[in-house]
Protein backbone atom coordinates (compact mmCIF):
# COMPACT_ATOMS: atom_id res chain seq x y z
CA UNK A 1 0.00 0.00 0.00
CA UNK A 2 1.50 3.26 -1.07
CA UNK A 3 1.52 6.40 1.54
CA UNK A 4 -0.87 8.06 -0.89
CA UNK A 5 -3.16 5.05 -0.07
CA UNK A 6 -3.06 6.05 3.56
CA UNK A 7 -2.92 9.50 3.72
CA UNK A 8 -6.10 9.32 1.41
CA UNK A 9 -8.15 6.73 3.59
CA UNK A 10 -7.24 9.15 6.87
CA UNK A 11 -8.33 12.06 4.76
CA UNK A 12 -11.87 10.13 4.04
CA UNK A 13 -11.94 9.19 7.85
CA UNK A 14 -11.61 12.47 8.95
CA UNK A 15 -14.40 14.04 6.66
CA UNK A 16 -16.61 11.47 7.17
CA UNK A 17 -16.09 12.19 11.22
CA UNK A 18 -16.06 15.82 10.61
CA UNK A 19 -19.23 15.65 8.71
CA UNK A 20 -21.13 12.86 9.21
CA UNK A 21 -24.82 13.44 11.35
CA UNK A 22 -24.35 12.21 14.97
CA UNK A 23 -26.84 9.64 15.48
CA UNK A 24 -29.83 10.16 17.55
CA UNK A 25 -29.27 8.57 20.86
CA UNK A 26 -33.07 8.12 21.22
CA UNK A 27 -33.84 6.12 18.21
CA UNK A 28 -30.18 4.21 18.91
CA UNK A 29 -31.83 3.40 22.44
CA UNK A 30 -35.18 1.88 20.60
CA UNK A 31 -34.10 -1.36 19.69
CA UNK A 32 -32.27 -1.91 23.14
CA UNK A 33 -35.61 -1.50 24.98
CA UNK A 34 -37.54 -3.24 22.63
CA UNK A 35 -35.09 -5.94 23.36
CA UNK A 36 -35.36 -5.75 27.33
CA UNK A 37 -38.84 -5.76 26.79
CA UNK A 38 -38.80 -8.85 25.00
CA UNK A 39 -36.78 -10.64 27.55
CA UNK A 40 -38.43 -9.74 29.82
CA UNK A 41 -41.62 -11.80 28.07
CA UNK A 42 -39.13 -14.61 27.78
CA UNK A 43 -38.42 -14.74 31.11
CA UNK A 44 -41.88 -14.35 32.46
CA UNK A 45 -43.89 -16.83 29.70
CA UNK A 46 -41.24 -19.28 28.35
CA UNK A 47 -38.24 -19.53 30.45
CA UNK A 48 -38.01 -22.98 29.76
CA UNK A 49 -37.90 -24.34 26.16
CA UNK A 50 -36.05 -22.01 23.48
CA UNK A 51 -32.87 -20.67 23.46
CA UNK A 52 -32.22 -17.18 24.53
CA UNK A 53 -30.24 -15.00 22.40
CA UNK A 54 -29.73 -12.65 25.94
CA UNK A 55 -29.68 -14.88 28.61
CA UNK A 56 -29.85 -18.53 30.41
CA UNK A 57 -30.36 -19.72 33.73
CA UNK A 58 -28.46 -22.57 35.59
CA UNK A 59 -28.08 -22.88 39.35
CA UNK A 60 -30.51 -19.83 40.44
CA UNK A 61 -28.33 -17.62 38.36
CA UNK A 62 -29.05 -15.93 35.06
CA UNK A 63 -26.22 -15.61 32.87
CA UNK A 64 -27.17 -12.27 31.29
CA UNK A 65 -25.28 -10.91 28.05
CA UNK A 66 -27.08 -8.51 25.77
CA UNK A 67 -26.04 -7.59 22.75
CA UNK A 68 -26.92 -4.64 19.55
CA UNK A 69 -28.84 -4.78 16.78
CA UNK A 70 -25.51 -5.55 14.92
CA UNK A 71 -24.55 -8.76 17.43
CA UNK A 72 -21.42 -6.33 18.89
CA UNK A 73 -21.83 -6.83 22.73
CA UNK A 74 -23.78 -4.53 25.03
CA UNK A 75 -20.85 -4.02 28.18
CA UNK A 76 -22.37 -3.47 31.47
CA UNK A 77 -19.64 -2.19 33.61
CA UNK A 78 -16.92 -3.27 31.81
CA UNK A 79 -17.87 -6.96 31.46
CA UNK A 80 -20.37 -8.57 28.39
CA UNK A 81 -21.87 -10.90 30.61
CA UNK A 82 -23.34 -10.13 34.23
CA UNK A 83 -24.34 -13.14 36.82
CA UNK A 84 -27.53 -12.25 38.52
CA UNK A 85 -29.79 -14.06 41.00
CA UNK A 86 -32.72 -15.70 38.99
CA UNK A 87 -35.21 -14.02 41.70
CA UNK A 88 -33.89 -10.76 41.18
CA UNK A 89 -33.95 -10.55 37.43
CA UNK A 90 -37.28 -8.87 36.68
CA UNK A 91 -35.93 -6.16 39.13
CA UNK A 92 -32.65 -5.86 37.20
CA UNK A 93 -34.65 -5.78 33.98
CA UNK A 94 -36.33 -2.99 35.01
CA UNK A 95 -33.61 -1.16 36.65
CA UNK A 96 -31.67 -1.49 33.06
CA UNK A 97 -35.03 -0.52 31.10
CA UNK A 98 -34.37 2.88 33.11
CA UNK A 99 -30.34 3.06 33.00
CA UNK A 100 -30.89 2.73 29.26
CA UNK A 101 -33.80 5.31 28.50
CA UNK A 102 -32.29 7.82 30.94
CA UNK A 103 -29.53 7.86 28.21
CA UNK A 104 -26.69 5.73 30.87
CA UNK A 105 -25.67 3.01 28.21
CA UNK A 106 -25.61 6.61 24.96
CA UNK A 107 -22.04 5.87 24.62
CA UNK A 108 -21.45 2.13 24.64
CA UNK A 109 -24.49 1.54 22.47
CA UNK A 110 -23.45 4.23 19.86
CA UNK A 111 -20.08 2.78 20.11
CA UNK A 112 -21.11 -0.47 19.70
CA UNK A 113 -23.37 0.31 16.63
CA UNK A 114 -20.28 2.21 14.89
CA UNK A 115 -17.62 0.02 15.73
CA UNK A 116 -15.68 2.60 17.94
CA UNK A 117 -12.77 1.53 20.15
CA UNK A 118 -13.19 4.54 22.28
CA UNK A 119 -16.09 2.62 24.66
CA UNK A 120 -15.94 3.02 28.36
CA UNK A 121 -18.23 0.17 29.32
CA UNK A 122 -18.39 1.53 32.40
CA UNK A 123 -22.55 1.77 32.66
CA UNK A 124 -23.86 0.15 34.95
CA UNK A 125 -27.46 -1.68 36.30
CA UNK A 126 -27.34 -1.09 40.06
CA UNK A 127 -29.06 -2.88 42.12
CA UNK A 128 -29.14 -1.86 46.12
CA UNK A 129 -30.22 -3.69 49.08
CA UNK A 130 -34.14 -4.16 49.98
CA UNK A 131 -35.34 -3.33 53.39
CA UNK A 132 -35.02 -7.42 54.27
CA UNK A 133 -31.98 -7.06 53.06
CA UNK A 134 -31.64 -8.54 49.47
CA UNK A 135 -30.58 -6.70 46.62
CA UNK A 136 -33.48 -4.64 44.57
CA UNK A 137 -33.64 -2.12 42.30
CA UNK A 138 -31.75 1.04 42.70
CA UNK A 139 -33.33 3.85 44.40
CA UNK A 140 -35.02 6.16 42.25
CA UNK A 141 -35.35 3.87 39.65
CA UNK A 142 -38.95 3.53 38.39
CA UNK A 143 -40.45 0.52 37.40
CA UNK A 144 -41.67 1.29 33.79
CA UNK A 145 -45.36 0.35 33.34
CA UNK A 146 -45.47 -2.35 36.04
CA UNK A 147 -42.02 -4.04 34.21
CA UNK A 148 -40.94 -6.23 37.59
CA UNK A 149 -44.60 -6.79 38.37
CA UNK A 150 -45.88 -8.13 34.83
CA UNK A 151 -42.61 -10.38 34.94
CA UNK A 152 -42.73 -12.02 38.38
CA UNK A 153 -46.25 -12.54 37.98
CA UNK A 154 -45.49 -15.90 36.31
């Protein structure tokens, strides 16, 4: 490859990155929550059975590891699969439903959709201790439309 090659393909990078549209973190967002939603039906109507794309249980512990419309991995902080207790799981579903719309995950799903390098995947889905002491949803996270209810109710 000649240096004209490269200086020419850095040139193209650069105006494309200078003046390509930034991508509207809302409609990035979409198809994450559409895919928590649908999990979430998994896990509440047909946990046994078919294969999960996002997750599988084994020992009272859900393996969870969600990935983009594009299959690149969705990193929850800093790690593509979590470990979470099977009876918390509708909670953490609906704790991430919230991380995600209240624009927490922007950067690694944007990165993730353009194939950036430059990811933190440092978001996180916190989950904080009940008053009987097990771990729930954060605080001041809001249970979209009845999310950890519809799901549990199983």
């Amino acid at each position: 490859m000649a240096l004209k090659d490269v200086v020419e393909g850095i040139e193209n990078r650069v105006d494309h990155l200078l003046h390509h549209e930034q991508a509207d973190p809302a409609e990035q967002r979409q198809p994450v929550l559409e895919a928590i939603d649908r999990v979430a039906d998994q896990w509440k109507n047909n946990r046994d059975g078919e294969n999960h794309d996002w997750w599988s249980e084994s020992d009272g512990l859900v393996a969870f590891s969600p990935t983009l419309s594009n299959g690149a991995p969705l990193t929850i902080d800093g790690v593509t699969t979590n470990f979470i207790p099977a009876d918390r799981f509708p909670d953490y579903l609906a704790s991430m439903r919230h991380e995600v719309e209240s624009g927490t995950f922007d950067a690694e799903i944007h990165g993730g959709l353009t194939g950036s390098g430059n990811v933190s995947g440092l978001a996180t889905v916190p989950l904080t201790r009940s008053r009987d002491g097990e771990v729930g949803p954060s605080e001041g996270a809001p249970d979209h439309d009845g999310l950890s209810d519809r799901i549990q109710d199983r």
